[in-house]
N, C-alpha and C. Protein backbone atom coordinates (compact mmCIF):
# COMPACT_ATOMS: atom_id res chain seq x y z
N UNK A 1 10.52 -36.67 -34.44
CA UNK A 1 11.25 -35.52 -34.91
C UNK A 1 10.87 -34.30 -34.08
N UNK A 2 11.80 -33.34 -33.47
CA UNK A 2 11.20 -32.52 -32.36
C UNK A 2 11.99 -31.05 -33.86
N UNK A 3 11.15 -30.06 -33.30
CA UNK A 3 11.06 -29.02 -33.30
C UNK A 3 12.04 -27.76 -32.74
N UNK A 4 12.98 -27.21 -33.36
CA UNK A 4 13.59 -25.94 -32.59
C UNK A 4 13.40 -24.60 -32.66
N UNK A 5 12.53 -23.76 -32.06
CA UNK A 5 11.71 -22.63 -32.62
C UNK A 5 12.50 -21.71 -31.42
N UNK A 6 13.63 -20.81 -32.18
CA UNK A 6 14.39 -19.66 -32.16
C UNK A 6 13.84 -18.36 -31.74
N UNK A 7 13.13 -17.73 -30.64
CA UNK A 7 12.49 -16.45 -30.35
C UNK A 7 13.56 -15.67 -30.53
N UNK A 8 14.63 -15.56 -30.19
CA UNK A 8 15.88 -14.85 -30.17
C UNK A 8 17.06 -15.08 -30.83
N UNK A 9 17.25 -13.85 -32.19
CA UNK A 9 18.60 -14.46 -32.90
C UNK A 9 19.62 -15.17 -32.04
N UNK A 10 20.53 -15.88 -32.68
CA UNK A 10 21.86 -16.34 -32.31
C UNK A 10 22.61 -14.92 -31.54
N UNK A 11 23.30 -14.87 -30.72
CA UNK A 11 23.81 -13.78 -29.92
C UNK A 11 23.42 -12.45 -29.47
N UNK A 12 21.99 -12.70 -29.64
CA UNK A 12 21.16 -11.18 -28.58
C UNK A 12 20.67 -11.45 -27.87
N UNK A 13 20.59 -10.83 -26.70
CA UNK A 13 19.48 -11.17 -25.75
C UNK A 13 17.85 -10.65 -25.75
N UNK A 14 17.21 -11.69 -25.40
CA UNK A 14 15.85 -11.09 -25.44
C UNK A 14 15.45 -9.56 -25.40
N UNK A 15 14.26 -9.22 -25.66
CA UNK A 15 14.39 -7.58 -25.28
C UNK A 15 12.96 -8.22 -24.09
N UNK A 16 13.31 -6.77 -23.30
CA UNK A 16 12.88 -6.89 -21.78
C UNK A 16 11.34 -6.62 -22.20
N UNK A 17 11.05 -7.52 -21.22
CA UNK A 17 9.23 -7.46 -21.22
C UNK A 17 8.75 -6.09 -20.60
N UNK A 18 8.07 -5.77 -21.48
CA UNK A 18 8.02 -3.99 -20.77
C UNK A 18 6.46 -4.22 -21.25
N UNK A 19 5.64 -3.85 -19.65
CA UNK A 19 4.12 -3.45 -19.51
C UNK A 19 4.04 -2.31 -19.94
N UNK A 20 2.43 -2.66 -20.33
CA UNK A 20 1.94 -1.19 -20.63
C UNK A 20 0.55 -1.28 -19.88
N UNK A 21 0.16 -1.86 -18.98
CA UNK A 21 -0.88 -1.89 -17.78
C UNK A 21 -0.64 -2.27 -17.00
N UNK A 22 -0.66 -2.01 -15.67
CA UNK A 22 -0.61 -2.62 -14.17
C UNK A 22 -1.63 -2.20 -13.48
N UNK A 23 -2.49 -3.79 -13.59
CA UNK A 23 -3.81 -3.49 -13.19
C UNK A 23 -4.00 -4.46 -12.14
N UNK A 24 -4.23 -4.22 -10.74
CA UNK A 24 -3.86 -4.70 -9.08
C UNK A 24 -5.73 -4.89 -8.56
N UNK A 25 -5.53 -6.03 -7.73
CA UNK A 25 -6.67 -6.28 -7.19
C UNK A 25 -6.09 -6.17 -5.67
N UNK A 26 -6.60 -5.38 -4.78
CA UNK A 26 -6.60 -5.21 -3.37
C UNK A 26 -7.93 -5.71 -2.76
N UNK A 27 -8.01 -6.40 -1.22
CA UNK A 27 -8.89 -6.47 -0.47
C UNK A 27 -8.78 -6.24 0.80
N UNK A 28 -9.59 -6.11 1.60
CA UNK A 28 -9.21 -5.51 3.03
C UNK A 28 -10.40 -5.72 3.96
N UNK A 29 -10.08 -6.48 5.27
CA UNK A 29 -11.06 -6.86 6.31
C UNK A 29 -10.26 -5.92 7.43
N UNK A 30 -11.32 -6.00 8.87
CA UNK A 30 -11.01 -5.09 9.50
C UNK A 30 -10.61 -6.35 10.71
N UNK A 31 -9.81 -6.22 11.76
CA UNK A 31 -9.18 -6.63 12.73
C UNK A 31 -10.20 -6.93 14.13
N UNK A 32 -10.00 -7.24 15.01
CA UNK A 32 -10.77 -7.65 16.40
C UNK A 32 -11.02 -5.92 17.02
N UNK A 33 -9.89 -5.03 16.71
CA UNK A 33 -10.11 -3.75 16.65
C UNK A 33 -10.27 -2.97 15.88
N UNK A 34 -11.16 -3.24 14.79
CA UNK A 34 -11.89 -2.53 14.18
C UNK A 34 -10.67 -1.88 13.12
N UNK A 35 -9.75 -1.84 12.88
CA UNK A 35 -8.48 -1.70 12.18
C UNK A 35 -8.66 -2.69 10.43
N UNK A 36 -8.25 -1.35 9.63
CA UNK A 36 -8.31 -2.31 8.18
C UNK A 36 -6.85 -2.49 8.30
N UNK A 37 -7.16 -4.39 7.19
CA UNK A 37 -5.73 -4.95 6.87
C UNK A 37 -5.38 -5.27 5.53
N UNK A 38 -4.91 -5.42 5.11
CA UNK A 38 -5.04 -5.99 3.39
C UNK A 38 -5.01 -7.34 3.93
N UNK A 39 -6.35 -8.16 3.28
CA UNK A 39 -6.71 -9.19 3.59
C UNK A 39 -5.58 -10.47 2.83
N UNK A 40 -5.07 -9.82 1.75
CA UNK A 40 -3.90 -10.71 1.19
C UNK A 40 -2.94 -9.82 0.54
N UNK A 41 -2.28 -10.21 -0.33
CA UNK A 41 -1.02 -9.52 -0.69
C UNK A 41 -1.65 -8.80 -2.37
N UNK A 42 -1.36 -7.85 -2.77
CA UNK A 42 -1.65 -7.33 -3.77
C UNK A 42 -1.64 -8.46 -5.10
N UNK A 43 -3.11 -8.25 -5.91
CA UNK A 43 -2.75 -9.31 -6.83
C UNK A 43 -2.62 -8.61 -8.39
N UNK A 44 -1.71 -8.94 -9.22
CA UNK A 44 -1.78 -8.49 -10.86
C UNK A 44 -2.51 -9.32 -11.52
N UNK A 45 -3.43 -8.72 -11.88
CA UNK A 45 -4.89 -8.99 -12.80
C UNK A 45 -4.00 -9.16 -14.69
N UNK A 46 -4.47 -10.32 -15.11
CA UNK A 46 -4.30 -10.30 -16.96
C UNK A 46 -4.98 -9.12 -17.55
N UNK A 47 -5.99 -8.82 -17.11
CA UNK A 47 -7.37 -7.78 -17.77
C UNK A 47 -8.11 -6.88 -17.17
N UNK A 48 -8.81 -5.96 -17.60
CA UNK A 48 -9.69 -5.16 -16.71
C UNK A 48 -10.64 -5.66 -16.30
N UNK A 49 -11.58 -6.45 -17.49
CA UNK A 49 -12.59 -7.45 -16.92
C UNK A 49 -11.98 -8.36 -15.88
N UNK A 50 -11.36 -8.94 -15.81
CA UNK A 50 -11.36 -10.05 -15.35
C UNK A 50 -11.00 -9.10 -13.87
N UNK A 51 -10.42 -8.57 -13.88
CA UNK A 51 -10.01 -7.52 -12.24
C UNK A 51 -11.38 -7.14 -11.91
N UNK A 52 -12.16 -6.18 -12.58
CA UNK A 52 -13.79 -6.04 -11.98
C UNK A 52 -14.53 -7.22 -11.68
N UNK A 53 -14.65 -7.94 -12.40
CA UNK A 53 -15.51 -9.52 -12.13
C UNK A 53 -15.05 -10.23 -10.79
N UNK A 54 -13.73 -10.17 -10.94
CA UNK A 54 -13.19 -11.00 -9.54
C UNK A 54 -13.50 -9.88 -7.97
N UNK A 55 -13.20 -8.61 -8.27
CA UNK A 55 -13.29 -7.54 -7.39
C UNK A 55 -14.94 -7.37 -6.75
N UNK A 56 -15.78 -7.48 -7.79
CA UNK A 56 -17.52 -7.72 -7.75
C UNK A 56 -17.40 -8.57 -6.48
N UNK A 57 -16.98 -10.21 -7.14
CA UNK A 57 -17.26 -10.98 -6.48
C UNK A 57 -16.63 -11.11 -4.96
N UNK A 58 -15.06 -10.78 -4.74
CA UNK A 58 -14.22 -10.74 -3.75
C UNK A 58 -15.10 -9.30 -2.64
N UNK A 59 -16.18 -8.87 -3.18
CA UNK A 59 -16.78 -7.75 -2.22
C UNK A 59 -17.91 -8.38 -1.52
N UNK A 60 -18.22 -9.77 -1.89
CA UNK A 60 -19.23 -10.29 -0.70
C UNK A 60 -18.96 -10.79 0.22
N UNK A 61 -17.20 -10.74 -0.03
CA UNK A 61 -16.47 -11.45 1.36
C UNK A 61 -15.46 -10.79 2.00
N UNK A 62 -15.56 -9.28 1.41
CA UNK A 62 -14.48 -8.71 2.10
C UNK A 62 -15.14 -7.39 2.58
N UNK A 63 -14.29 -6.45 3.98
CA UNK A 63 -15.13 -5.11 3.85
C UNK A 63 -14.88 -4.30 3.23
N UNK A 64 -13.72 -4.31 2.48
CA UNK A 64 -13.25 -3.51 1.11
C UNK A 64 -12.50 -4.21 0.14
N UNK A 65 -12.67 -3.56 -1.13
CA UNK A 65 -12.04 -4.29 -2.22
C UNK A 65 -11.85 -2.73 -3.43
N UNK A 66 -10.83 -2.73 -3.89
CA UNK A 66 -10.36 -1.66 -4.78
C UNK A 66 -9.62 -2.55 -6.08
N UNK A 67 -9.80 -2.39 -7.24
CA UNK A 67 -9.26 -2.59 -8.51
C UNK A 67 -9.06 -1.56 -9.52
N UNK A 68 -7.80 -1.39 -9.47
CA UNK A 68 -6.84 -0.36 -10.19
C UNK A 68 -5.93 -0.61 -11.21
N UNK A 69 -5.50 0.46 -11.80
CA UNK A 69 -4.95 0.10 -13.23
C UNK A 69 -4.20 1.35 -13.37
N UNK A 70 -2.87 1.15 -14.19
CA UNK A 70 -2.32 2.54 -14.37
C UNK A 70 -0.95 2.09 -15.62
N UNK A 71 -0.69 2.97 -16.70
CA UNK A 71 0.03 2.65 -17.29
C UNK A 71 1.51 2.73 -16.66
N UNK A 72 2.59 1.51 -17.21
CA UNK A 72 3.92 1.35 -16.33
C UNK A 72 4.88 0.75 -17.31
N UNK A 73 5.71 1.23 -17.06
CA UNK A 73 7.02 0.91 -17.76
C UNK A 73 8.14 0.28 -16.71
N UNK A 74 7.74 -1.01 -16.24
CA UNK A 74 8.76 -1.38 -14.82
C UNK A 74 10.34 -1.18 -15.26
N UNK A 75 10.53 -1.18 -16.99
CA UNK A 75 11.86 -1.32 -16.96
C UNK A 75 12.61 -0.09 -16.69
N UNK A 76 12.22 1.03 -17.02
CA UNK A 76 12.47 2.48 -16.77
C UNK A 76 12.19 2.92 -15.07
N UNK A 77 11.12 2.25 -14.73
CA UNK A 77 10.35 2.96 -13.36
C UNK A 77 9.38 3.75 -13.71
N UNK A 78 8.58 4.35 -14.76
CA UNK A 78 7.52 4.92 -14.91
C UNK A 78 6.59 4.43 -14.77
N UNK A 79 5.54 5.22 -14.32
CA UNK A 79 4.25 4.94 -13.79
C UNK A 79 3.29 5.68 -13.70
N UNK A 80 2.21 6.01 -14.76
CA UNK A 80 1.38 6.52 -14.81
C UNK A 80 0.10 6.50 -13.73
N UNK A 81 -0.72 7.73 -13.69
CA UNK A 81 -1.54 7.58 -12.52
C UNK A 81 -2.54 6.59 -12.43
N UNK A 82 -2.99 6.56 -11.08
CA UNK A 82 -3.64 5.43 -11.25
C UNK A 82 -4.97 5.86 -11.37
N UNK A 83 -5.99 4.42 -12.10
CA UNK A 83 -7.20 5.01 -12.54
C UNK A 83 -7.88 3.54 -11.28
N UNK A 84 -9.17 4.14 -10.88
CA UNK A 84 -9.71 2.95 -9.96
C UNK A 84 -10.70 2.31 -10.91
N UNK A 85 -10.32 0.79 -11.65
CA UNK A 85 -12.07 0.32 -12.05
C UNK A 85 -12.87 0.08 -11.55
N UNK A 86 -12.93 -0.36 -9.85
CA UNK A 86 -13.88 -1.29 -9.08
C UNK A 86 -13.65 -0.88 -8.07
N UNK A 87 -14.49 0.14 -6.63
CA UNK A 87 -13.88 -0.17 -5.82
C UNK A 87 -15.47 0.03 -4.90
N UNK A 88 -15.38 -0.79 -3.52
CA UNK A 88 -16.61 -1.12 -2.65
C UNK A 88 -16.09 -0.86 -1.84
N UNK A 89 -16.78 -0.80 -0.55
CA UNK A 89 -16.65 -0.37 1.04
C UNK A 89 -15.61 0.33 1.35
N UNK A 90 -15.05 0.06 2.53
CA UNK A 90 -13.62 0.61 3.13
C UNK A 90 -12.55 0.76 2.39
N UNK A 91 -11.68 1.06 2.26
CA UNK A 91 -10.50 1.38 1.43
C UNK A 91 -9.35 2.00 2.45
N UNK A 92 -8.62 1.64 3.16
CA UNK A 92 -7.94 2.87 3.26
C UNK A 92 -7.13 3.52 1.89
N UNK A 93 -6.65 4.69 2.64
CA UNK A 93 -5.62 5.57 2.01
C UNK A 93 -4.48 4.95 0.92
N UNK A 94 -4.45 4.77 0.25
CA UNK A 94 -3.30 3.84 -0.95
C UNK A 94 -2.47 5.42 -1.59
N UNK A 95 -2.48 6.24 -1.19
CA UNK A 95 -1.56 7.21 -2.03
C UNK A 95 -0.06 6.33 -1.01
């Protein structure tokens, strides 16, 4: 016997997943010329802990690492400022 479990009345559509944190893990090594790169592509963290813990650790292997957080409303476009939780060595400029 299976189960049919309804999240959404009969003829509405879902309502839009709307954040209320966007909290990003960045890292960054420097080049053969001494040049910083973002060592990978920006990552979205579940948590704050879990963004500092990974950021801690991602700083024994990188020459910079920044973990940030800022309240966001992607469905509107708002975006509150950003706050830094974690950040070690090099960084460039992120404004």
């Amino acid at each position: 016997m299976s189960t049919i479990i309804r999240l959404t009345p009969p003829g509405q559509l879902p309502e839009p997943k709307v954040a209320t944190k966007l909290i990003v893990l960045c890292a960054f090594d420097k080049d053969e010329d001494g040049v910083l790169h973002a060592a990978f592509e920006p990552r979205e963290m579940p948590d704050e802990r879990r963004a500092i813990s990974t950021a801690r650790d991602m700083a024994k292997r990188h020459v910079g690492v920044i973990a940030w957080m800022r309240s966001a409303n992607p469905a509107v476009g708002e975006y509150g400022p950003s706050e830094v939780l974690y950040q070690s060595g090099e960084i460039p400029d992120l404004d």
